[in-house]
C-alpha atoms as a PDB file:
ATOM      1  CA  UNK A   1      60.662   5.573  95.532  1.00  0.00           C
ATOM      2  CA  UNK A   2      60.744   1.689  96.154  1.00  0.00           C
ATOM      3  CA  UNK A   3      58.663  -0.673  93.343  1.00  0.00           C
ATOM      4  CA  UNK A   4      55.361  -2.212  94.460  1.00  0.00           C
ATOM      5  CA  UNK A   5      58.036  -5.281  93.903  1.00  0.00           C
ATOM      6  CA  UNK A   6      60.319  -4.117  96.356  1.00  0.00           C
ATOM      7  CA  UNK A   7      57.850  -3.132  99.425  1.00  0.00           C
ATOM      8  CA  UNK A   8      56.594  -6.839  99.357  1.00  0.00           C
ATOM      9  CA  UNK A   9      60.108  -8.194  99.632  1.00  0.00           C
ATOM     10  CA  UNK A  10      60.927  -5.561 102.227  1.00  0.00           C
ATOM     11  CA  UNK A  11      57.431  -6.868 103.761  1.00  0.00           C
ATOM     12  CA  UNK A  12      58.396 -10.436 103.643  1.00  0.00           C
ATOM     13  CA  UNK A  13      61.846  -9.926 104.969  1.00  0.00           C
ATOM     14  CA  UNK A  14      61.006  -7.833 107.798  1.00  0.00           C
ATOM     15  CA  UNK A  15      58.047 -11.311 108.617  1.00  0.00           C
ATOM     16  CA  UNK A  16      61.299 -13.753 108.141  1.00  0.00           C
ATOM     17  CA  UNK A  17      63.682 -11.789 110.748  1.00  0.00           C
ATOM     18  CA  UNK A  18      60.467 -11.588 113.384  1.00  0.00           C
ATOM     19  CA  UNK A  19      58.664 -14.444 112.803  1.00  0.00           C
ATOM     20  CA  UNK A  20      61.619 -17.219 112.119  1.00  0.00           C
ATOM     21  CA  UNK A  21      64.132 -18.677 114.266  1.00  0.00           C
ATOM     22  CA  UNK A  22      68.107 -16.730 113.433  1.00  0.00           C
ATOM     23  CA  UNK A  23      68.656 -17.294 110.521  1.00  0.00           C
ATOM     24  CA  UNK A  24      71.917 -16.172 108.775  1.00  0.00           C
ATOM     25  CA  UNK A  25      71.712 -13.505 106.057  1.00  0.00           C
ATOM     26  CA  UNK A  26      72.904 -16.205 103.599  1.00  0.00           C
ATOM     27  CA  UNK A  27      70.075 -18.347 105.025  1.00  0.00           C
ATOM     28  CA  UNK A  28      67.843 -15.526 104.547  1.00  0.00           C
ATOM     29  CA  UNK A  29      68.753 -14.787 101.007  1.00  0.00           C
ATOM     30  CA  UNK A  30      67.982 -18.627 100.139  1.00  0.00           C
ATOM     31  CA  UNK A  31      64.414 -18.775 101.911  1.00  0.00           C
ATOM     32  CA  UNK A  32      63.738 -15.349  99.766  1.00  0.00           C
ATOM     33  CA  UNK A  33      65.552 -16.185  96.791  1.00  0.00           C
ATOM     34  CA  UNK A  34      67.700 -13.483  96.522  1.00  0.00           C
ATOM     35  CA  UNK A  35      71.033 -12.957  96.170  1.00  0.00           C
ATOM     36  CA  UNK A  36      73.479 -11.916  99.084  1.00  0.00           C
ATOM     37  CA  UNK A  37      73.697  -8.939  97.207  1.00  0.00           C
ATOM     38  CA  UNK A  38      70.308  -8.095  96.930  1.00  0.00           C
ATOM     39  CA  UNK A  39      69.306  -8.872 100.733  1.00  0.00           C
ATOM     40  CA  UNK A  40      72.133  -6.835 101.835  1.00  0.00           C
ATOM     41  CA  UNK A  41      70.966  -3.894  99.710  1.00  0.00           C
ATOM     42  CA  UNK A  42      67.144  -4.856 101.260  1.00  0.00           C
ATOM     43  CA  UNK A  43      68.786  -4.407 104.736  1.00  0.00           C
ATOM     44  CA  UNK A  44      70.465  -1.735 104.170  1.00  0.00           C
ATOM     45  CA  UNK A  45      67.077   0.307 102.700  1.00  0.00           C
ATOM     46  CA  UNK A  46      65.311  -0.862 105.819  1.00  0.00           C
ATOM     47  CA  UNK A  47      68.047   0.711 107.823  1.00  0.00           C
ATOM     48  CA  UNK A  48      68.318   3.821 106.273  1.00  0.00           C
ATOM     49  CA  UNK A  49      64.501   3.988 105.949  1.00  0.00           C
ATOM     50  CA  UNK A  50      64.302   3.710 110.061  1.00  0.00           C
ATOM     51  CA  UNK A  51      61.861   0.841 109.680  1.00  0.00           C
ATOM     52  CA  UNK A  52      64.998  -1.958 111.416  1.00  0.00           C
ATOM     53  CA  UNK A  53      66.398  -0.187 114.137  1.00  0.00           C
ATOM     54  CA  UNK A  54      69.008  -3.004 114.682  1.00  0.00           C
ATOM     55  CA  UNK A  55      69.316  -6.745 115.339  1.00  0.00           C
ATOM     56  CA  UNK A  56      68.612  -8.383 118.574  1.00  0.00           C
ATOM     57  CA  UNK A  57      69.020 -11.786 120.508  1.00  0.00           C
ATOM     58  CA  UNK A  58      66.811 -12.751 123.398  1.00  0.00           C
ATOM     59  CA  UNK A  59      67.939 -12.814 126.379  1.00  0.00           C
ATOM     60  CA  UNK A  60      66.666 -15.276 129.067  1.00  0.00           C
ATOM     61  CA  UNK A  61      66.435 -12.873 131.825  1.00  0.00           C
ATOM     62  CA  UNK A  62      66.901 -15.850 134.996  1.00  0.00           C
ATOM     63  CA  UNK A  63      70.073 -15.979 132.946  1.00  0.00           C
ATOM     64  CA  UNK A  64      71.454 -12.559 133.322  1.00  0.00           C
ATOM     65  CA  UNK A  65      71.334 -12.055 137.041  1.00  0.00           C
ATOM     66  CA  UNK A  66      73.306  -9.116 137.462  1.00  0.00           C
ATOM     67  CA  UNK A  67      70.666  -6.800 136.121  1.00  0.00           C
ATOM     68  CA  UNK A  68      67.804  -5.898 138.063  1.00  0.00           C
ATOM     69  CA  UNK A  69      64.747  -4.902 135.362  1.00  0.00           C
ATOM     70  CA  UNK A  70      61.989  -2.789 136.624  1.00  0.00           C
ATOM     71  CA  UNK A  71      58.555  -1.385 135.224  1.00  0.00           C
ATOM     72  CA  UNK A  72      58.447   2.532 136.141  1.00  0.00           C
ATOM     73  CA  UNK A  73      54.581   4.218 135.228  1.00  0.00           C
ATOM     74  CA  UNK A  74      54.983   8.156 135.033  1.00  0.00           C
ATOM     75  CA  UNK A  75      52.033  10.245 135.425  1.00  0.00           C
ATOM     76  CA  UNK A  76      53.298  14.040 133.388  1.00  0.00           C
ATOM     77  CA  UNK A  77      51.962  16.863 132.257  1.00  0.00           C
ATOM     78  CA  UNK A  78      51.560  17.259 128.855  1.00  0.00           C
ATOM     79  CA  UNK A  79      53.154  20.659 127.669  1.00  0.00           C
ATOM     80  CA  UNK A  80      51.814  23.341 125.665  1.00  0.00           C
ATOM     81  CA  UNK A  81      53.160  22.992 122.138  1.00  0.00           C
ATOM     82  CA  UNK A  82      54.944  19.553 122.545  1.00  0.00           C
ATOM     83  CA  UNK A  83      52.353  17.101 124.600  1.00  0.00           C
ATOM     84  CA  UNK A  84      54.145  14.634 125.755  1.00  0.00           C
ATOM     85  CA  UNK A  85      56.545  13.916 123.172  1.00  0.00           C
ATOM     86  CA  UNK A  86      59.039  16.544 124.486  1.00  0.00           C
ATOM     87  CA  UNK A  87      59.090  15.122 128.130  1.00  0.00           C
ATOM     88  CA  UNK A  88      59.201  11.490 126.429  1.00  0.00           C
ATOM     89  CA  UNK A  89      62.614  12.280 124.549  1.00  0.00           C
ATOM     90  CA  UNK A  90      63.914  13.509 127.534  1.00  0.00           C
ATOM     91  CA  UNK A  91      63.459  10.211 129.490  1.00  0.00           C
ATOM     92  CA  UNK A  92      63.878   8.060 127.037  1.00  0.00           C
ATOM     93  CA  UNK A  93      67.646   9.181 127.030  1.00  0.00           C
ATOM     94  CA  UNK A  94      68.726   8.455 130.141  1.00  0.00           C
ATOM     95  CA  UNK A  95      70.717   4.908 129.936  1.00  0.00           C
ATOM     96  CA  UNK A  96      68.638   2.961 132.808  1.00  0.00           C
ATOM     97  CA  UNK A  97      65.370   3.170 130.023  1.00  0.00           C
ATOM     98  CA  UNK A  98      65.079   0.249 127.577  1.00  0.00           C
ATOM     99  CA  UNK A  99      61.894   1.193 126.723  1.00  0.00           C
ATOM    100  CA  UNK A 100      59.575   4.398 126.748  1.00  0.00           C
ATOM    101  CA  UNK A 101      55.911   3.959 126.002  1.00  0.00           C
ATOM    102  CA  UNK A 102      52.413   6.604 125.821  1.00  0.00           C
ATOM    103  CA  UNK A 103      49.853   4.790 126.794  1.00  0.00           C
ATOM    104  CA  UNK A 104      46.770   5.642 127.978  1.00  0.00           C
ATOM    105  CA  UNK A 105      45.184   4.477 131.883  1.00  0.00           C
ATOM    106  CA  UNK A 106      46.051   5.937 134.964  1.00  0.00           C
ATOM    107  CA  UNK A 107      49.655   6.376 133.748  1.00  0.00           C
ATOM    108  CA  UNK A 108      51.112   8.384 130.608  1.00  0.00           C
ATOM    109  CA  UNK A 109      54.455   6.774 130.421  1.00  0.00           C
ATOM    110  CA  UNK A 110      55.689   3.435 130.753  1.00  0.00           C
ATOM    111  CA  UNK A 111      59.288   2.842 131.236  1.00  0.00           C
ATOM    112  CA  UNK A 112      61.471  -0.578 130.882  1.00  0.00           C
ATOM    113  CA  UNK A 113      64.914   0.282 132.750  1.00  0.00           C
ATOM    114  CA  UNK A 114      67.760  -1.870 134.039  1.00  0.00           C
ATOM    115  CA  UNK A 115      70.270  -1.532 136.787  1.00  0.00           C
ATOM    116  CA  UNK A 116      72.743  -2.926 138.787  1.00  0.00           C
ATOM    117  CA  UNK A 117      70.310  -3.167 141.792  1.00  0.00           C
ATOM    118  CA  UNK A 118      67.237  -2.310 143.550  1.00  0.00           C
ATOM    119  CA  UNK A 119      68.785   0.693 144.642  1.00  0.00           C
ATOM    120  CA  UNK A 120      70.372   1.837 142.031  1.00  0.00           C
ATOM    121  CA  UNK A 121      66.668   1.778 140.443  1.00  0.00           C
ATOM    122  CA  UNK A 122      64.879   3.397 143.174  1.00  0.00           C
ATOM    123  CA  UNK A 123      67.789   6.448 143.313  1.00  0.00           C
ATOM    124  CA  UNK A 124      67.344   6.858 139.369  1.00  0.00           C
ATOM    125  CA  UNK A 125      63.298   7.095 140.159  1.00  0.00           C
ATOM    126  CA  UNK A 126      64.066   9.825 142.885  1.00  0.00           C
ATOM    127  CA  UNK A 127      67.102  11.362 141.556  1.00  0.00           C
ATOM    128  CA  UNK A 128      66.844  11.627 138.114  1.00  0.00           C
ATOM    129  CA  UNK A 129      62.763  10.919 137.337  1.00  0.00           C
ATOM    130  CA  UNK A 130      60.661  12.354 139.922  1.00  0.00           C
ATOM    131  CA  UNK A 131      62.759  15.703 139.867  1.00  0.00           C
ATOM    132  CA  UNK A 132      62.091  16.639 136.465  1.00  0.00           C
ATOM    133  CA  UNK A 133      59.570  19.114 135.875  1.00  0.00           C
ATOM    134  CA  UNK A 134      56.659  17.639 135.105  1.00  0.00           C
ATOM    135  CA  UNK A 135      56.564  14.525 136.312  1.00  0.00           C
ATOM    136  CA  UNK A 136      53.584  14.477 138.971  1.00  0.00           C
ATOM    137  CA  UNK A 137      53.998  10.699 139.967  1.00  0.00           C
ATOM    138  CA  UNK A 138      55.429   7.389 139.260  1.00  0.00           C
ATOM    139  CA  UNK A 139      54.755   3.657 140.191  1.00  0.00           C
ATOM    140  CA  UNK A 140      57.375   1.070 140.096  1.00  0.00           C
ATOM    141  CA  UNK A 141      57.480  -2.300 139.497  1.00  0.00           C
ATOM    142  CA  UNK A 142      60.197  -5.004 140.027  1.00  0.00           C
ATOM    143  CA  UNK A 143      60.439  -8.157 138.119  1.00  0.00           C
ATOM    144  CA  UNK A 144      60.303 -10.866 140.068  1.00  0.00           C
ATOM    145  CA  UNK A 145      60.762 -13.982 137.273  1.00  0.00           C
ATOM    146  CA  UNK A 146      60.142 -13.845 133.576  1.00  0.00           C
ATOM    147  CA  UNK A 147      57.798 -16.408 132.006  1.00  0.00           C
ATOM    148  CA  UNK A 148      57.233 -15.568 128.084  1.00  0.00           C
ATOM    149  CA  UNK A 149      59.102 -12.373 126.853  1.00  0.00           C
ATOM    150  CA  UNK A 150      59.459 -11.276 122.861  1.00  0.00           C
ATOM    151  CA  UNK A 151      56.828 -14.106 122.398  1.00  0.00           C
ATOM    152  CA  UNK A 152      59.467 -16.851 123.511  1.00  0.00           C
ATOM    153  CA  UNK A 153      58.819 -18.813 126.930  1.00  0.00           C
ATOM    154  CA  UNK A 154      62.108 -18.800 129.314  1.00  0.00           C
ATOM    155  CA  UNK A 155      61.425 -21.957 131.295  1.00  0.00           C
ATOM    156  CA  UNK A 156      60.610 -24.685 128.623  1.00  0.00           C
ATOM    157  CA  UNK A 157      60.344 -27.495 130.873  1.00  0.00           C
ATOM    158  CA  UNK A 158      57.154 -29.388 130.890  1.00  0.00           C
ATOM    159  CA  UNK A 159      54.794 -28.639 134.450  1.00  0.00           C
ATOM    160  CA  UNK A 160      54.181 -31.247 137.010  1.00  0.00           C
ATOM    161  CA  UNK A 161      50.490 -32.700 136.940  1.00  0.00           C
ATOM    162  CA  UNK A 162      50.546 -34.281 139.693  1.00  0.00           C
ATOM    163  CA  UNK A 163      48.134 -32.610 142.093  1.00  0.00           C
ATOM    164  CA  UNK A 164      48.588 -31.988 146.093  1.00  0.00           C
ATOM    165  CA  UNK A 165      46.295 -34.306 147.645  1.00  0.00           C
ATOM    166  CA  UNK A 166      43.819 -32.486 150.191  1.00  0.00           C
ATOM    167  CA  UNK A 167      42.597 -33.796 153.396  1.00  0.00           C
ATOM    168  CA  UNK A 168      39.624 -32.491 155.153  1.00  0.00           C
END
C-alpha cells in the first residue's frame, strides 16, 4: 500500500506531466526533487497501477493531413447483465476508434476515429458499426479545422482587428 507520502508525489507528478510543458524525466526529477531513481520507480507505480496509460505529444491536426478525424454518436441498447459496457468494449477495439465515451443526451456513445478518408469512415460506420447488434443509430461528424485541442490552441497567430467597413 503506497505512504500518504507517496500518493502526494504520485499526485504532484501526474499535475507536472499534464499541466507543464515536456519536460524530460531528468527535468522532472529536478522540479520534484527526486532522484532519477525515484521518479522512474514513481512512473513505473503509476503504470502498473493503470492510473498513466502512456505518454503522448500533441499533434496539430492541420498538420497531419492524411488522416481524416470524425465524431461518430451511437444510439445502443443497453444489454441485460452488461449495460453498455459490453457493447462499449466491443467498439472501442476496432482500430478506426481513438476514443469511446458514455455519455448521456440523445446519444449513448461517442466515438473519436481516424481514417484514411471520408470513405473509408463512412464504410467503417456502415460496415463495421451500424451492423452490430445493437446499435439502433449513429450520427457522424467530420472535422472540418481544429482550433484548441488537449487545451493547446493550433493556430497561434494573433486575429486581424481590422473590421469590414459596411455601406448602406
Amino acid at each position: 500500500m503506497a505512504s500518504t507520502n507517496n500518493i502526494k508525489t504520485m499526485q504532484k507528478l501526474l499535475k507536472l506531466m499534464l499541466d507543464g510543458e515536456a519536460l524530460s524525466t531528468e527535468q522532472m526529477g529536478k522540479v520534484l526533487g527526486l532522484t532519477k531513481e525515484e521518479l522512474d520507480a514513481q512512473l513505473k507505480e503509476l503504470t502498473d497501477k493503470g492510473i498513466l496509460l502512456g505518454w503522448r505529444p500533441v499533434i496539430n491536426a492541420d498538420v497531419q493531413r492524411s488522416k481524416v478525424h470524425a465524431a461518430i454518436e451511437l444510439r445502443i441498447a443497453p444489454e441485460r447483465e452488461d449495460g453498455y459496457d459490453k457493447l462499449a468494449q466491443r467498439v472501442s477495439k476496432f482500430d478506426e476508434v481513438d476514443s469511446c465515451y458514455l455519455m448521456s443526451g440523445a446519444y449513448d456513445l461517442l466515438l473519436f476515429v481516424k481514417a484514411d478518408s471520408l470513405r473509408d469512415v463512412a464504410s467503417f460506420v456502415y460496415e463495421k458499426l451500424a451492423t452490430i447488434k445493437g446499435v439502433n443509430s449513429t450520427a457522424t461528424h467530420f472535422f472540418l479545422k481544429t482550433y484548441k485541442t488537449q487545451g493547446y490552441l493550433v493556430n497561434r497567430e494573433v486575429p486581424n482587428d481590422d473590421r469590414l467597413l459596411y455601406s448602406p
